[in-house]
N, C-alpha and C. Protein backbone atom coordinates (compact mmCIF):
# COMPACT_ATOMS: atom_id res chain seq x y z
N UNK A 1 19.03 -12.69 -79.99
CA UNK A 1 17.94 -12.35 -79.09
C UNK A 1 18.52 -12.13 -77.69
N UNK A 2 18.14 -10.70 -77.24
CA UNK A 2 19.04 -10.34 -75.78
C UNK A 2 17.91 -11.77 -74.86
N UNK A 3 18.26 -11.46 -73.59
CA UNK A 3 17.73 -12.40 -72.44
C UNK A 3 16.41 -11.95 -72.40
N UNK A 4 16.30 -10.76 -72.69
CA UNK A 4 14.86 -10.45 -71.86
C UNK A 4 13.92 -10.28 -73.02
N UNK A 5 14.47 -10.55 -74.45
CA UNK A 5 13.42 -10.98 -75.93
C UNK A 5 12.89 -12.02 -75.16
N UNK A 6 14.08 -12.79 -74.73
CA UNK A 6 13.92 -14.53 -74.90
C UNK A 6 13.05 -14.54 -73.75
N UNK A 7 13.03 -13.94 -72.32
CA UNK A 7 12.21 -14.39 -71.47
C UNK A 7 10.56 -13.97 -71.95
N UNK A 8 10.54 -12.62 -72.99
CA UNK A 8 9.13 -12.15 -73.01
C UNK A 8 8.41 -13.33 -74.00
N UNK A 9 9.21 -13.78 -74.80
CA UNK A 9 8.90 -14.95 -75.89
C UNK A 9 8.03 -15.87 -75.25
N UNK A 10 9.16 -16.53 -74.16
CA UNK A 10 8.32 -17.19 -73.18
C UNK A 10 6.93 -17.01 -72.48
N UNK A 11 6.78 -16.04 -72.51
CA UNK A 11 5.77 -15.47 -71.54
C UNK A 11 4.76 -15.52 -72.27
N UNK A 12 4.48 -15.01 -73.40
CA UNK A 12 3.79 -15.11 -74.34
C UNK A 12 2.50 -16.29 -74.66
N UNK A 13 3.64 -17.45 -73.72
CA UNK A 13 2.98 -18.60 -74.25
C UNK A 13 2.06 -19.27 -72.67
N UNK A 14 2.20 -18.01 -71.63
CA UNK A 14 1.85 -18.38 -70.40
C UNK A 14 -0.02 -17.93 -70.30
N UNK A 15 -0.45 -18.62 -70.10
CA UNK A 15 -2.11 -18.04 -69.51
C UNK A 15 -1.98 -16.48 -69.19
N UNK A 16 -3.63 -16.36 -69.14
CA UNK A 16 -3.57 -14.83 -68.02
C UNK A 16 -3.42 -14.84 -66.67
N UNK A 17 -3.68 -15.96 -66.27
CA UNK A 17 -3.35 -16.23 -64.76
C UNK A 17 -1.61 -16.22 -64.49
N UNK A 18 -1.58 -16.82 -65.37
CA UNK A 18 0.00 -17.17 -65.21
C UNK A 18 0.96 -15.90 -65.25
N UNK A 19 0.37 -15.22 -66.63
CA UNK A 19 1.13 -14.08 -66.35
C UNK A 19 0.56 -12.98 -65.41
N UNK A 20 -0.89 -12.91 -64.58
CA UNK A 20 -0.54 -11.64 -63.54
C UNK A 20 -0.03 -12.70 -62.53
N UNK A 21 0.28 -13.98 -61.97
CA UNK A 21 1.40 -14.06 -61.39
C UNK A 21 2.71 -13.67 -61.40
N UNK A 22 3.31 -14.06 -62.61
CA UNK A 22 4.55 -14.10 -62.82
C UNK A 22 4.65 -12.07 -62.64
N UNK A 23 3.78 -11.79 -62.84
CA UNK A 23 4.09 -10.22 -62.81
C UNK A 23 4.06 -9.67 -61.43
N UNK A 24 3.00 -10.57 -59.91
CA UNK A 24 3.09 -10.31 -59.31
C UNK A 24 4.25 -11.13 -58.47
N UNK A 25 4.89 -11.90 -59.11
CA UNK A 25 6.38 -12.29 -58.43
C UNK A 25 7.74 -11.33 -58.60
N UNK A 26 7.33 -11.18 -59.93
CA UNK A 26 8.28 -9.96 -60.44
C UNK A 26 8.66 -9.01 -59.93
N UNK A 27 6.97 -8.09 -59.78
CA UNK A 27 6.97 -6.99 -58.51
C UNK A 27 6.98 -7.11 -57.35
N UNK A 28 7.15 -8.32 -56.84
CA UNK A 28 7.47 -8.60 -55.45
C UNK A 28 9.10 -8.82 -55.31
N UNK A 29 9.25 -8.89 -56.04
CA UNK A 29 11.57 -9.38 -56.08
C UNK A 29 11.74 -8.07 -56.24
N UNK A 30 11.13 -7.62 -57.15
CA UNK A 30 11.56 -5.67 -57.76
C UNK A 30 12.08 -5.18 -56.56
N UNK A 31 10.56 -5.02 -56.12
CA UNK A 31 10.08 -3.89 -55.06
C UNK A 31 11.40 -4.08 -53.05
N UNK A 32 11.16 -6.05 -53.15
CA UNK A 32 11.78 -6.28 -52.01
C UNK A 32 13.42 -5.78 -52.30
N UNK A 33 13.90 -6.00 -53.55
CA UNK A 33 15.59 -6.13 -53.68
C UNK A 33 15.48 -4.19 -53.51
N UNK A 34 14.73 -3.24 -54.12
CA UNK A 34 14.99 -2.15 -54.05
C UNK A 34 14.96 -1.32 -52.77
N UNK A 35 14.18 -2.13 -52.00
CA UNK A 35 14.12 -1.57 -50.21
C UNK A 35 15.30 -1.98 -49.78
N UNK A 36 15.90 -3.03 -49.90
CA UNK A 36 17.42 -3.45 -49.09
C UNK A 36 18.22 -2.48 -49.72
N UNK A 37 18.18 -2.16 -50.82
CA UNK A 37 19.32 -1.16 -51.57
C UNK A 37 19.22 0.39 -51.06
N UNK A 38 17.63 0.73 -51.07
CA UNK A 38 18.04 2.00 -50.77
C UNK A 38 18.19 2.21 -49.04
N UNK A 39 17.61 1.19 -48.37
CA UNK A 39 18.03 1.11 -47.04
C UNK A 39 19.78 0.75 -46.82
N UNK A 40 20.46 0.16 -47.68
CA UNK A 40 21.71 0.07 -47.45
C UNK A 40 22.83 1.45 -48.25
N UNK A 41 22.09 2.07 -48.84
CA UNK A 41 22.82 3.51 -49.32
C UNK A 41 22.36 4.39 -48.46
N UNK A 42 21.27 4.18 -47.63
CA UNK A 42 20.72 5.84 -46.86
C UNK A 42 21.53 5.52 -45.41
N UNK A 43 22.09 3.71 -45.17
CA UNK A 43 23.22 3.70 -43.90
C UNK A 43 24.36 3.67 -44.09
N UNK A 44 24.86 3.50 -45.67
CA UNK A 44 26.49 4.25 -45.95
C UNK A 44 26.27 5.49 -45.91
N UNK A 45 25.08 6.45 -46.41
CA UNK A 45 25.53 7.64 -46.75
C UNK A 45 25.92 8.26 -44.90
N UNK A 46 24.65 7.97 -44.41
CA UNK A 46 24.72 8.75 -42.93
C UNK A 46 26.20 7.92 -42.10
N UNK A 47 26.61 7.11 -42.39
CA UNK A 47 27.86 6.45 -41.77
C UNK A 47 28.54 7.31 -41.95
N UNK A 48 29.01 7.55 -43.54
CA UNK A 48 29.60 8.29 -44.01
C UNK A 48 29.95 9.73 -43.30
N UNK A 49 29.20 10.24 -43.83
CA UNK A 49 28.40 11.89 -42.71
C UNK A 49 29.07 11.64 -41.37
N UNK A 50 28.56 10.73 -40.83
CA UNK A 50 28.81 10.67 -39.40
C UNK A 50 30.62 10.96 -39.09
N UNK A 51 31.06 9.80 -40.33
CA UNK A 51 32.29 10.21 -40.00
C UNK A 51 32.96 11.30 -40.10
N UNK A 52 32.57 12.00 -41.30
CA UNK A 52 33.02 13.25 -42.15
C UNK A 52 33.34 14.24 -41.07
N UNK A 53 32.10 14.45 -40.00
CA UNK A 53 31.96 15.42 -39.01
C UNK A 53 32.11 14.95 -37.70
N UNK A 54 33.06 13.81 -37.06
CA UNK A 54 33.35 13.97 -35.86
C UNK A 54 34.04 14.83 -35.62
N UNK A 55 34.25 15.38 -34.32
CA UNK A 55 35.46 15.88 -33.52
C UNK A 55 35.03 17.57 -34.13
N UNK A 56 33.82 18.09 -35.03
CA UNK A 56 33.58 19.24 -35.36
C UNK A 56 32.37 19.81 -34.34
N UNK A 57 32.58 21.35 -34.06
CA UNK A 57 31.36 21.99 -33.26
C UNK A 57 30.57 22.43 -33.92
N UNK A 58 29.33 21.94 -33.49
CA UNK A 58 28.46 22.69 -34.54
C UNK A 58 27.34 23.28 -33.87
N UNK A 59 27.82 23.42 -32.04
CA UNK A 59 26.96 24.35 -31.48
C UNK A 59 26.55 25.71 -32.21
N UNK A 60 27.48 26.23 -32.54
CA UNK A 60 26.97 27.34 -33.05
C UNK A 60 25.73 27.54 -33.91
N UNK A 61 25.41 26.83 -34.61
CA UNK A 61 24.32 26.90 -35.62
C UNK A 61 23.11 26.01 -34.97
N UNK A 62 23.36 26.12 -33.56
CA UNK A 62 21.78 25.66 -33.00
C UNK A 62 21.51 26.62 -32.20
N UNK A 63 20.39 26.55 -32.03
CA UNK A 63 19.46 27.62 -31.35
C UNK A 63 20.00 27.56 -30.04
N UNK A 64 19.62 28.98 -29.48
CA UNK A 64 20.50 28.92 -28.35
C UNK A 64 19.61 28.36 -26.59
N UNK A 65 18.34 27.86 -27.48
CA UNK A 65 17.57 26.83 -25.99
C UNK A 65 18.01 25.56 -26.26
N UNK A 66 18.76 25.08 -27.42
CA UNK A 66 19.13 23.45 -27.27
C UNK A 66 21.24 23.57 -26.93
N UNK A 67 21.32 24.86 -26.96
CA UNK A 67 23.04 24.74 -26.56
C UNK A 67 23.27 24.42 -25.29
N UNK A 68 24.64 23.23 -25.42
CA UNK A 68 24.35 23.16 -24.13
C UNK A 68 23.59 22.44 -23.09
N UNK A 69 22.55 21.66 -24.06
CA UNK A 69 21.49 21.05 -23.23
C UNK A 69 20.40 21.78 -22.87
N UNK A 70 20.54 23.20 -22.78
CA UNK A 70 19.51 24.47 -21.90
C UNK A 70 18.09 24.38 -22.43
N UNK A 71 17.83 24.66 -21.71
CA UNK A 71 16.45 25.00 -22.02
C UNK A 71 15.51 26.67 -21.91
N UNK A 72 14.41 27.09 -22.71
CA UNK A 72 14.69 28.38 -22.68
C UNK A 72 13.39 28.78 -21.94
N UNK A 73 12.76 27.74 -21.17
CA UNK A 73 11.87 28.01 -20.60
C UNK A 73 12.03 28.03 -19.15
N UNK A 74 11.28 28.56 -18.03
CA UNK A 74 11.56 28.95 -17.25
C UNK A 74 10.86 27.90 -16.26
C-alpha cells in the first residue's frame, strides 16, 4: 500500500466535519507552499534575465519618445 492508499484508508474513518477540515488544511498547505514556489521561480527566472542582458543596448527597440529619457511632447 503506497502512502497515500494508507493516508486515504485513514480518512475514511474521519467524520464529515473532519474530513472538510482536513481538506481545508490540505488546501491551505497546497495552495500556501505553491505561491512561495512560483514566487521563487518568477525571481530566479527575472534574476536570471537580468543577468543574461547586462552591459547590452537595447535602445534601439524603444520608441523613440522614451530614448534617451526624451519625451515627445512639447
Amino acid at each position: 500500500m503506497t502512502k497515500l492508499e494508507a493516508i486515504l484508508e485513514q480518512a475514511k474513518g474521519l467524520s464529515r466535519f473532519e474530513l472538510e477540515d482536513l481538506l481545508r488544511e490540505l488546501s491551505a498547505y497546497a495552495l500556501d507552499n505553491r505561491a512561495d514556489d512560483e514566487a521563487d521561480v518568477g525571481k530566479r527566472g527575472l534574476n536570471a534575465w537580468t543577468e543574461s542582458t547586462k552591459g547590452e543596448d537595447w535602445s534601439a527597440y524603444y520608441p523613440d519618445s522614451l530614448r534617451n529619457g526624451g519625451c515627445s511632447h512639447p
